[in-house]
N, C-alpha and C. Protein backbone atom coordinates (compact mmCIF):
# COMPACT_ATOMS: atom_id res chain seq x y z
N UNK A 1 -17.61 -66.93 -6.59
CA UNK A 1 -18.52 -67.16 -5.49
C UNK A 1 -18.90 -68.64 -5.48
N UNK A 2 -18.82 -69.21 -4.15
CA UNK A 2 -19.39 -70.32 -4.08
C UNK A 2 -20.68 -70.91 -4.16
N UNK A 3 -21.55 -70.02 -3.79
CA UNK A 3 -22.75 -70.45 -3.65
C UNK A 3 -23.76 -69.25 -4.92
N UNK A 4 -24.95 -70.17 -4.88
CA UNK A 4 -25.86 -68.69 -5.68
C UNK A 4 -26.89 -68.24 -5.17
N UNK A 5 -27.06 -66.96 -4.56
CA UNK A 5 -28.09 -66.74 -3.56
C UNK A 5 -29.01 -65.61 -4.42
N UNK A 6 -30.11 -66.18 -4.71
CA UNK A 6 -31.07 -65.60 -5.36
C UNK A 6 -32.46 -65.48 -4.25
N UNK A 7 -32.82 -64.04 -4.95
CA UNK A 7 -34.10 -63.37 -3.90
C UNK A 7 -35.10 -62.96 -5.29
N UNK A 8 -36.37 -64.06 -5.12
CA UNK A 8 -37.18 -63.83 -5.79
C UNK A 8 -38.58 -63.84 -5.02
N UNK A 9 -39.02 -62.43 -5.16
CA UNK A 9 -40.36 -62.17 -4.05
C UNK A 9 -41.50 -62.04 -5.58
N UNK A 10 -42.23 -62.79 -4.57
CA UNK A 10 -43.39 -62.46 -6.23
C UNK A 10 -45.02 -62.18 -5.38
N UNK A 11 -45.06 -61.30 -5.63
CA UNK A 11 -46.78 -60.38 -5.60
C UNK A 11 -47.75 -61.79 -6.34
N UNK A 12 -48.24 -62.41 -6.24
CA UNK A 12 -49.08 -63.33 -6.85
C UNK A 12 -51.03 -62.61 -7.02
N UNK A 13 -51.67 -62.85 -8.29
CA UNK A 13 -52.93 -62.62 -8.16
C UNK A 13 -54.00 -63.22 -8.89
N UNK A 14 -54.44 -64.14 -8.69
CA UNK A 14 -55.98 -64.58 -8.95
C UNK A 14 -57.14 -65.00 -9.10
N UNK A 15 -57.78 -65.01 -9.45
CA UNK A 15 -59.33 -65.08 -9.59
C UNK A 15 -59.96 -66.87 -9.23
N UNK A 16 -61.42 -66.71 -8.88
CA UNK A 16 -61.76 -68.12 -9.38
C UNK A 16 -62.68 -67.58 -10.82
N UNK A 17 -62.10 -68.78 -11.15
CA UNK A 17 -63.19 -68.92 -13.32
C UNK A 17 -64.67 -67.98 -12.90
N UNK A 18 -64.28 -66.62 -14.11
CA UNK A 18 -65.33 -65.88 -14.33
C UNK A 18 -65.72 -65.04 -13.33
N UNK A 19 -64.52 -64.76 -12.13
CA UNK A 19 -64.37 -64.19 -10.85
C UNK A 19 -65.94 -64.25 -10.04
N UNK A 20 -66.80 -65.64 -9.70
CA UNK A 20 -67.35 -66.40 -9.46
C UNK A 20 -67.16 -66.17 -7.41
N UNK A 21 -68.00 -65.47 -6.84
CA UNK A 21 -67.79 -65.61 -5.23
C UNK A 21 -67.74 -66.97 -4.84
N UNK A 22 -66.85 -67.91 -4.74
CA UNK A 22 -66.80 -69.05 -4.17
C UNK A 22 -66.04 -69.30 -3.18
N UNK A 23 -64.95 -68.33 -2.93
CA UNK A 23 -64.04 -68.24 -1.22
C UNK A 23 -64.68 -67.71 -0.15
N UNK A 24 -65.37 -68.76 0.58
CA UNK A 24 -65.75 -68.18 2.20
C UNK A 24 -64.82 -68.14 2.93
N UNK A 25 -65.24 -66.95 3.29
CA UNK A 25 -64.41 -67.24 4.86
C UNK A 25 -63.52 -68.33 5.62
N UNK A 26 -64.26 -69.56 5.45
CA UNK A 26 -64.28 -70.61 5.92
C UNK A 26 -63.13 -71.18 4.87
N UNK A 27 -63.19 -71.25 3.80
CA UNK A 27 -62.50 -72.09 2.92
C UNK A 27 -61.34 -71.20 2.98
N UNK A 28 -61.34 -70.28 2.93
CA UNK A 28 -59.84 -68.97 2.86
C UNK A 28 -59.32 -69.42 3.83
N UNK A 29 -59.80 -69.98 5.00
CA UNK A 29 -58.67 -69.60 6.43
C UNK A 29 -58.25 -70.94 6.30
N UNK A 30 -58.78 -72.60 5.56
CA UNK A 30 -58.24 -72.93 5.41
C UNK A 30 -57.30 -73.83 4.17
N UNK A 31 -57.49 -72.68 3.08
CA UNK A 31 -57.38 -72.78 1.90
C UNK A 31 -55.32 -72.20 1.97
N UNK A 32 -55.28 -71.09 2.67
CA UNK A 32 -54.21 -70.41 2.51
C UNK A 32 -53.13 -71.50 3.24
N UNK A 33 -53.47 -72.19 4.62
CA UNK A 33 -52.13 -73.37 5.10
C UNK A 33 -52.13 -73.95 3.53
N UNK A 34 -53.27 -74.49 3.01
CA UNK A 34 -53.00 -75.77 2.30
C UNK A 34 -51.96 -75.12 0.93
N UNK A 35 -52.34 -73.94 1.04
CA UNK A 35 -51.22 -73.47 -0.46
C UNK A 35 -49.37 -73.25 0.16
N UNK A 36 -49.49 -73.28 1.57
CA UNK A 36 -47.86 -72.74 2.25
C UNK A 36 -47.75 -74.54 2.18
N UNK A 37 -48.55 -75.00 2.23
CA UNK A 37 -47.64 -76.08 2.63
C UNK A 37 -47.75 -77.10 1.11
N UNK A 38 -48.24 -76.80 -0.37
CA UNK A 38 -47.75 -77.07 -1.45
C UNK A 38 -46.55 -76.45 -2.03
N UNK A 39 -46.58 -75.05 -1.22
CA UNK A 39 -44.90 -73.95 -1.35
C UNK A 39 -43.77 -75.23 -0.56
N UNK A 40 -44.08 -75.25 0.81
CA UNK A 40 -42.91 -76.25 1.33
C UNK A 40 -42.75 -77.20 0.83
N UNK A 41 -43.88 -78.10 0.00
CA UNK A 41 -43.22 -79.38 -0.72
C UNK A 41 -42.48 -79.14 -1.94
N UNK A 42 -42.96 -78.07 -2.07
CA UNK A 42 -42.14 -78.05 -3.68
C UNK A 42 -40.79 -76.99 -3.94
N UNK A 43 -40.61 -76.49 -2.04
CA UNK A 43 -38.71 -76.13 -2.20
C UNK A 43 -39.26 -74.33 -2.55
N UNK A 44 -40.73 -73.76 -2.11
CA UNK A 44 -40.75 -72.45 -2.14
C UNK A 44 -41.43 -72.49 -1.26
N UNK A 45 -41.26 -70.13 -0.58
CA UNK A 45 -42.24 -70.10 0.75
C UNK A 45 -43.57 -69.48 0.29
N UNK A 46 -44.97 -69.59 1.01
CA UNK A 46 -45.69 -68.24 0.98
C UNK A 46 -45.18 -67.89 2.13
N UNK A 47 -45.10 -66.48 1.90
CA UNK A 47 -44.84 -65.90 2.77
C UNK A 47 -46.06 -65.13 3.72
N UNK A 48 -47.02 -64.71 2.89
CA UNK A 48 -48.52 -64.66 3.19
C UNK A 48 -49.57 -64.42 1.97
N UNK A 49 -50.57 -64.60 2.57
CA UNK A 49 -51.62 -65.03 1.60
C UNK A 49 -52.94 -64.11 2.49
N UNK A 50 -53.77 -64.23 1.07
CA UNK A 50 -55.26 -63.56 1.58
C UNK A 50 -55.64 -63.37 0.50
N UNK A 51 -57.79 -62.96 0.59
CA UNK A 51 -57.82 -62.52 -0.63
C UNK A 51 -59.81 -61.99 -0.20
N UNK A 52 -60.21 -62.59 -0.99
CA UNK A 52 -61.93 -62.18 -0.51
C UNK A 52 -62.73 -63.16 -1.62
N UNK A 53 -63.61 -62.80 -1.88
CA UNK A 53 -64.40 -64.01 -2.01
C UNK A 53 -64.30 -64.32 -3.85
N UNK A 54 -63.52 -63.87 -4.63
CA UNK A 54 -63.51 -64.02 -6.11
C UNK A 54 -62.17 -64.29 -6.49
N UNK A 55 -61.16 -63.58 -5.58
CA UNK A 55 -59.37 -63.78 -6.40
C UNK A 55 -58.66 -63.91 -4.49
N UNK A 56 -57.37 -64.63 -4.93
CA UNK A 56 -56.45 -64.27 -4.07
C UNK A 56 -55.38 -63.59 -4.31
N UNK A 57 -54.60 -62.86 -3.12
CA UNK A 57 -53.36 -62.79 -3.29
C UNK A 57 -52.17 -63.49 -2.75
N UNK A 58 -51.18 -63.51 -3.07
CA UNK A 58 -50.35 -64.48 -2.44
C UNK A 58 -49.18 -63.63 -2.85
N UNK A 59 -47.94 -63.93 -1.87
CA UNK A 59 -46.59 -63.10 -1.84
C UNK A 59 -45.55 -64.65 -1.43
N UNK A 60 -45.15 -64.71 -2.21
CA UNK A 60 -44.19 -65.96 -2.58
C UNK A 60 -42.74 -65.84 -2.53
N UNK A 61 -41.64 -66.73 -2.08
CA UNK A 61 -40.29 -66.33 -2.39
C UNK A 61 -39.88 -67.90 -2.94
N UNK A 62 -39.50 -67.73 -4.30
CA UNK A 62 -39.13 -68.48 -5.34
C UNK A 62 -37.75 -68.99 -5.39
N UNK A 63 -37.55 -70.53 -4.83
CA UNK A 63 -36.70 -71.07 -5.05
C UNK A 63 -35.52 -70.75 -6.33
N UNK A 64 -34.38 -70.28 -6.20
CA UNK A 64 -33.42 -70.06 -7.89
C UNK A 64 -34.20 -71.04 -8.80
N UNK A 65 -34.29 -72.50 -8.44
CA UNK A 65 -34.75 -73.17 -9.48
C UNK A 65 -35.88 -73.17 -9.96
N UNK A 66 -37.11 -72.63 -9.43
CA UNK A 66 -38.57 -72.06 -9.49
C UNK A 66 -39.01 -71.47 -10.64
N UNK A 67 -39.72 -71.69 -11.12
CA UNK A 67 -40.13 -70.61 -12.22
C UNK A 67 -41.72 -70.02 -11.87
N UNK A 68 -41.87 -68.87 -12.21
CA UNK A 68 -43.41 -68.46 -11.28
C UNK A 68 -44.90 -69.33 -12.38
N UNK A 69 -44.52 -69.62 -13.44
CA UNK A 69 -45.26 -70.25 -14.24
C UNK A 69 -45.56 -71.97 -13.25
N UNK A 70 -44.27 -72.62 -13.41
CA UNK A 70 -44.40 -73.58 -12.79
C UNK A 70 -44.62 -73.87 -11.29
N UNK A 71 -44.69 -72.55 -10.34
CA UNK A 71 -45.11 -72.02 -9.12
C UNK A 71 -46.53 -72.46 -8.87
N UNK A 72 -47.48 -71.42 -10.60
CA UNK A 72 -48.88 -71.29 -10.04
C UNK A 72 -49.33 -72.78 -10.74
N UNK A 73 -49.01 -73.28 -11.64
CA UNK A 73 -49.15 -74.64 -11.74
C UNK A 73 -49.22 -75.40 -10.48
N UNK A 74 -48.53 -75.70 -10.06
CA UNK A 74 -48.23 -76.32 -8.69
C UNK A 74 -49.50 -76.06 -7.75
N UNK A 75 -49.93 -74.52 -7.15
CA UNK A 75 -50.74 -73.82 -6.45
C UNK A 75 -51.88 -73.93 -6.91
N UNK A 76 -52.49 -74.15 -8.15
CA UNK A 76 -53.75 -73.73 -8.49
C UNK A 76 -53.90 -75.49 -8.45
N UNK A 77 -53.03 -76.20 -9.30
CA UNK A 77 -54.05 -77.32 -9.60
C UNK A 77 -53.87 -78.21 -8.39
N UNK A 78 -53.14 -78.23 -7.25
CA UNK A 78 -52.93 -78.52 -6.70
C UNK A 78 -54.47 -78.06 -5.06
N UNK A 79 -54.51 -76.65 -5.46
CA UNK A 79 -55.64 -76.27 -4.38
C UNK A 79 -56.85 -76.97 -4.78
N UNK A 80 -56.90 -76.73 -6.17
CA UNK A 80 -58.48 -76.87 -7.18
C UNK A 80 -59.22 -78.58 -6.91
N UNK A 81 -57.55 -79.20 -6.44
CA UNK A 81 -58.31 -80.89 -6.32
C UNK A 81 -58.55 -81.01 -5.03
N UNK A 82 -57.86 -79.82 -4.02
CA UNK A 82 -57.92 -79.97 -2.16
C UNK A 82 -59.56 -79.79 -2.01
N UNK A 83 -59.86 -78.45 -2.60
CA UNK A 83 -61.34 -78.00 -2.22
C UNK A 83 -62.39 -79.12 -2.92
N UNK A 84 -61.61 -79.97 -4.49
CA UNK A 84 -62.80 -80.86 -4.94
C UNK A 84 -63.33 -81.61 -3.93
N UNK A 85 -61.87 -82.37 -3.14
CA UNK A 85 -61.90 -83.59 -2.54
C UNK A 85 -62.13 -83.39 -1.40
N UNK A 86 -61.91 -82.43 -0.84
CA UNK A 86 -62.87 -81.84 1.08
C UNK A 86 -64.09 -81.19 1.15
N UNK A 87 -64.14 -80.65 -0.21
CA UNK A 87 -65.33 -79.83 0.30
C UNK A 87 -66.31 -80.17 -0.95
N UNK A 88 -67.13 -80.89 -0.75
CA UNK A 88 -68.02 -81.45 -1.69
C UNK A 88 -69.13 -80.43 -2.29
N UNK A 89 -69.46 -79.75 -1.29
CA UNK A 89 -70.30 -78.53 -2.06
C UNK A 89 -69.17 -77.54 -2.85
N UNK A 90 -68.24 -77.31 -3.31
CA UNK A 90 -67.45 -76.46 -4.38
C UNK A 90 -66.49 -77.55 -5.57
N UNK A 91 -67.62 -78.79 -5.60
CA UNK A 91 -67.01 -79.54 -6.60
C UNK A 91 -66.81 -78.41 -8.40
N UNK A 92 -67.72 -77.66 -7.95
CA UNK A 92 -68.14 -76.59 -9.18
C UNK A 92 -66.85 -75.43 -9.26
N UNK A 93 -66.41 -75.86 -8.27
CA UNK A 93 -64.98 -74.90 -8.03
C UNK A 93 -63.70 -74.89 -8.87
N UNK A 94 -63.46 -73.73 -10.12
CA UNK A 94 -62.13 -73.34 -10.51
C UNK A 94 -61.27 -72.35 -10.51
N UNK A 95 -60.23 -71.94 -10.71
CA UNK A 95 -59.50 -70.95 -10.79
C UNK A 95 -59.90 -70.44 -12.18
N UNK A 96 -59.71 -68.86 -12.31
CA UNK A 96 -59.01 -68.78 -14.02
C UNK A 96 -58.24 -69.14 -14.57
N UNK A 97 -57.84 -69.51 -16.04
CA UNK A 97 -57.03 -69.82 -16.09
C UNK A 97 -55.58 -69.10 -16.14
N UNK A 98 -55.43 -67.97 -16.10
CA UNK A 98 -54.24 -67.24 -15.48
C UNK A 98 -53.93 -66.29 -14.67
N UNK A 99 -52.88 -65.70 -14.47
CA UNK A 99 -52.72 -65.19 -13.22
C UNK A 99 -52.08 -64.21 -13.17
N UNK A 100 -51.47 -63.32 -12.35
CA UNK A 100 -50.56 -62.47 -12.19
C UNK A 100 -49.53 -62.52 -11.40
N UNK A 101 -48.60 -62.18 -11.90
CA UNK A 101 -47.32 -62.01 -11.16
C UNK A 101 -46.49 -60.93 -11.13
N UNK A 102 -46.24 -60.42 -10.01
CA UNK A 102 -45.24 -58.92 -10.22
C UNK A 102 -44.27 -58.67 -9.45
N UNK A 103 -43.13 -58.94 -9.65
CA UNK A 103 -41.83 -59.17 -8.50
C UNK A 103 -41.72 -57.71 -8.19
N UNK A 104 -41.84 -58.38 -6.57
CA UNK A 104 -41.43 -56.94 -5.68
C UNK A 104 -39.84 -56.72 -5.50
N UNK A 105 -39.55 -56.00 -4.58
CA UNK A 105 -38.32 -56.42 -3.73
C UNK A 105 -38.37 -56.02 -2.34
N UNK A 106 -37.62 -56.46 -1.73
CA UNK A 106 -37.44 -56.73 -0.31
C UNK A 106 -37.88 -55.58 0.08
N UNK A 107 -37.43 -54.25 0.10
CA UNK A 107 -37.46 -53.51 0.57
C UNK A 107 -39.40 -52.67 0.32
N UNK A 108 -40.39 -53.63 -0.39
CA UNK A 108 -41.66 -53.55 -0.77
C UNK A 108 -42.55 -54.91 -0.28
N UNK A 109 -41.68 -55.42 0.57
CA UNK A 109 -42.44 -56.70 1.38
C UNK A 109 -43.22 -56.15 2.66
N UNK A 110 -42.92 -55.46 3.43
CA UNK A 110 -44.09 -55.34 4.75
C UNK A 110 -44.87 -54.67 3.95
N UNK A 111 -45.40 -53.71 2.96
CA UNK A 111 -46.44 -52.80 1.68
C UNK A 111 -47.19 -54.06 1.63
N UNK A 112 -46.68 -55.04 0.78
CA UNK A 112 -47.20 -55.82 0.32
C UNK A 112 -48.06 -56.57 1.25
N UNK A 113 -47.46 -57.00 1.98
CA UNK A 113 -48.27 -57.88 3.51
C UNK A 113 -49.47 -57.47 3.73
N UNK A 114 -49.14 -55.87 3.82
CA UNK A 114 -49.90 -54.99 4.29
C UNK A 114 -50.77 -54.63 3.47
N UNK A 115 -51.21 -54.92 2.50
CA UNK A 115 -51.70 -54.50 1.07
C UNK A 115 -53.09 -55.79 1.14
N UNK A 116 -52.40 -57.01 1.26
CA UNK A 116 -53.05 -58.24 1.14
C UNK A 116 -53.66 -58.00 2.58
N UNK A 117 -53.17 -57.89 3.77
CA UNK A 117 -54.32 -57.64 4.81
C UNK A 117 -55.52 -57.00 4.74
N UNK A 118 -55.18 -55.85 3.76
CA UNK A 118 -56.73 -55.30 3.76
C UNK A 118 -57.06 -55.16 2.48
N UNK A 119 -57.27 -56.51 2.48
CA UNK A 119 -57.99 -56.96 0.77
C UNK A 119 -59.93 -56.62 0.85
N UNK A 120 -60.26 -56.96 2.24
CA UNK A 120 -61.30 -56.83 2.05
C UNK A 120 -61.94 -55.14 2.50
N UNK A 121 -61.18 -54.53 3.02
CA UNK A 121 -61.37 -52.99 2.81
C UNK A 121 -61.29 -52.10 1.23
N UNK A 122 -60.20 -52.58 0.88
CA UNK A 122 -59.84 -52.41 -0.28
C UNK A 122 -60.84 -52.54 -1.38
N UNK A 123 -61.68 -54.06 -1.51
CA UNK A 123 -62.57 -54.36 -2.60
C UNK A 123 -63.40 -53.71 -2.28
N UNK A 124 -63.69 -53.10 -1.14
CA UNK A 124 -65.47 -52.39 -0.69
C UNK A 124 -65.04 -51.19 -2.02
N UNK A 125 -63.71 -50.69 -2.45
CA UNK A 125 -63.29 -49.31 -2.94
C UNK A 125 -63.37 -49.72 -4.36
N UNK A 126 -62.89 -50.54 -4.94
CA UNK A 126 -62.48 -50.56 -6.20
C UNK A 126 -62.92 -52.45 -6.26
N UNK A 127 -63.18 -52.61 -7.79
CA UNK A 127 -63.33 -54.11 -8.25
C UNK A 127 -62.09 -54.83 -8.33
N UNK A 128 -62.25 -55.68 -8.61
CA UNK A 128 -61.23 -56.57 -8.93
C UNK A 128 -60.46 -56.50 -10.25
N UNK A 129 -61.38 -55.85 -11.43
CA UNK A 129 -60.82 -55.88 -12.82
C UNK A 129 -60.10 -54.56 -12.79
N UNK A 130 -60.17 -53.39 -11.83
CA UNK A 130 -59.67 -52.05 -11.47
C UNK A 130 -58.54 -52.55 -11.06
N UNK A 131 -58.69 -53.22 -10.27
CA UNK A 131 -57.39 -53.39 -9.35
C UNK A 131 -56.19 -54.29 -10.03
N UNK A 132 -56.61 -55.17 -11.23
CA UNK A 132 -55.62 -55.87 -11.66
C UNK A 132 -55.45 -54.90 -12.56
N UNK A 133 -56.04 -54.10 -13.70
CA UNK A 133 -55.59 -54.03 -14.15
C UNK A 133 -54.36 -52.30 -13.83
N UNK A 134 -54.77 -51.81 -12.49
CA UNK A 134 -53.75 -51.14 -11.58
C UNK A 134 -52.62 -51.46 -11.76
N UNK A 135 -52.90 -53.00 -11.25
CA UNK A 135 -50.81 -53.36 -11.07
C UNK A 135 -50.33 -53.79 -12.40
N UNK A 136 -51.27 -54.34 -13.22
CA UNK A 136 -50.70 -54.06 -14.95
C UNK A 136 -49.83 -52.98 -14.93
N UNK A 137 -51.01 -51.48 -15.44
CA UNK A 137 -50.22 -50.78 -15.31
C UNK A 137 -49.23 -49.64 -14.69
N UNK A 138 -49.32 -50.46 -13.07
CA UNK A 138 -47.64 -49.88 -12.73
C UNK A 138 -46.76 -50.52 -12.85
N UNK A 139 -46.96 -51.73 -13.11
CA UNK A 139 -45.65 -52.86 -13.61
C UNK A 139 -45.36 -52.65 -15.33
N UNK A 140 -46.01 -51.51 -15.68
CA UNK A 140 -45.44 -51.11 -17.50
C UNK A 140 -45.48 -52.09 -17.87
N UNK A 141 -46.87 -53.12 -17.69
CA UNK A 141 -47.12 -54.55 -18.24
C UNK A 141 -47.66 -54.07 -20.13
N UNK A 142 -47.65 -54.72 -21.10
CA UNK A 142 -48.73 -54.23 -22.21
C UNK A 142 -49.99 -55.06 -22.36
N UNK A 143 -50.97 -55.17 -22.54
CA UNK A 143 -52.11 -55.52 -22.41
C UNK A 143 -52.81 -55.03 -23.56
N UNK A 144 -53.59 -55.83 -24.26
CA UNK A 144 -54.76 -56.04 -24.90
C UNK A 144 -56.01 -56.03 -24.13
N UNK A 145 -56.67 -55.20 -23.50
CA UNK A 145 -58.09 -55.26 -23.03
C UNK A 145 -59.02 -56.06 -22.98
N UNK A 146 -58.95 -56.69 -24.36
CA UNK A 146 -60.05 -57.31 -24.87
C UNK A 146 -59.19 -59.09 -24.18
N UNK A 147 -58.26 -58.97 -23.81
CA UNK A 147 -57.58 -60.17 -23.39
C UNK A 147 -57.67 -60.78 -21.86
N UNK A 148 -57.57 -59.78 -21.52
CA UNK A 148 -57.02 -59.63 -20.14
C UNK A 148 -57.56 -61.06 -19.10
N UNK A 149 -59.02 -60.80 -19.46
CA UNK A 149 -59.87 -61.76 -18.54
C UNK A 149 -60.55 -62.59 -19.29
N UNK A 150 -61.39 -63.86 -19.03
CA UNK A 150 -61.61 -64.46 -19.26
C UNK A 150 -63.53 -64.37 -19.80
């Protein structure tokens, strides 16, 4: 084969430091361009994004050369200096320091879309530490409890 055509969809998830309400409204609608368009500089897509006022989600498709480590590198420290440097009241503003990742596949991309649209129906139901640690374990992740979060 001539070419190498790789399909890497990645479920992305998380928090700001100490899952801390610091995403308004306001900063989400325009927090999510500023993360598609650190994906386009750096040769990956979001494909969509959303989240509510403590974690996001994000659904990503990962360049072959990409690694999802060096993805949220890119995304976090890259957002964390957008909101320092525009928005002066969330100078107090961080991410956790890690994250989640859980490769879907194609055929679990409109779920997913659809999943992240109603993030904020969703949290009225269940927390945030429920819900991650959900896709832990349906992704047969192993986990230490006492680890998990920060």
């Amino acid at each position: 084969m001539a070419h190498s055509f790789v399909s890497q969809l990645m479920h992305c998830v998380f928090s700001t430091k100490g899952r801390r309400p610091m995403i308004s409204p306001e900063l989400l609608v325009r927090l999510l361009p500023y993360i598609g368009g650190i994906a386009r500089e750096n040769g990956f897509r979001l494909i969509h994004g959303g989240g509510v006022d403590d974690h996001i989600h994000l659904l990503l498709s990962l360049a072959k050369t990409m690694s999802i480590s060096k993805a949220m590198q890119l995304i976090k420290g890259g957002s964390s200096k957008w909101i320092h440097d525009t928005f002066p009241e969330h100078r107090n503003f961080e991410w956790q320091e890690g994250y989640g990742a859980f490769s879907i596949s194609i055929s679990e991309k409109a779920r997913t879309i659809n999943y992240i649209n109603n993030q904020a129906e969703h949290d009225r139901k269940v927390d945030f530490t429920t819900e991650f640690i959900a896709f832990l374990d349906a992704h047969e992740m192993e986990y230490d409890l006492r680890y998990v979060f920060d």
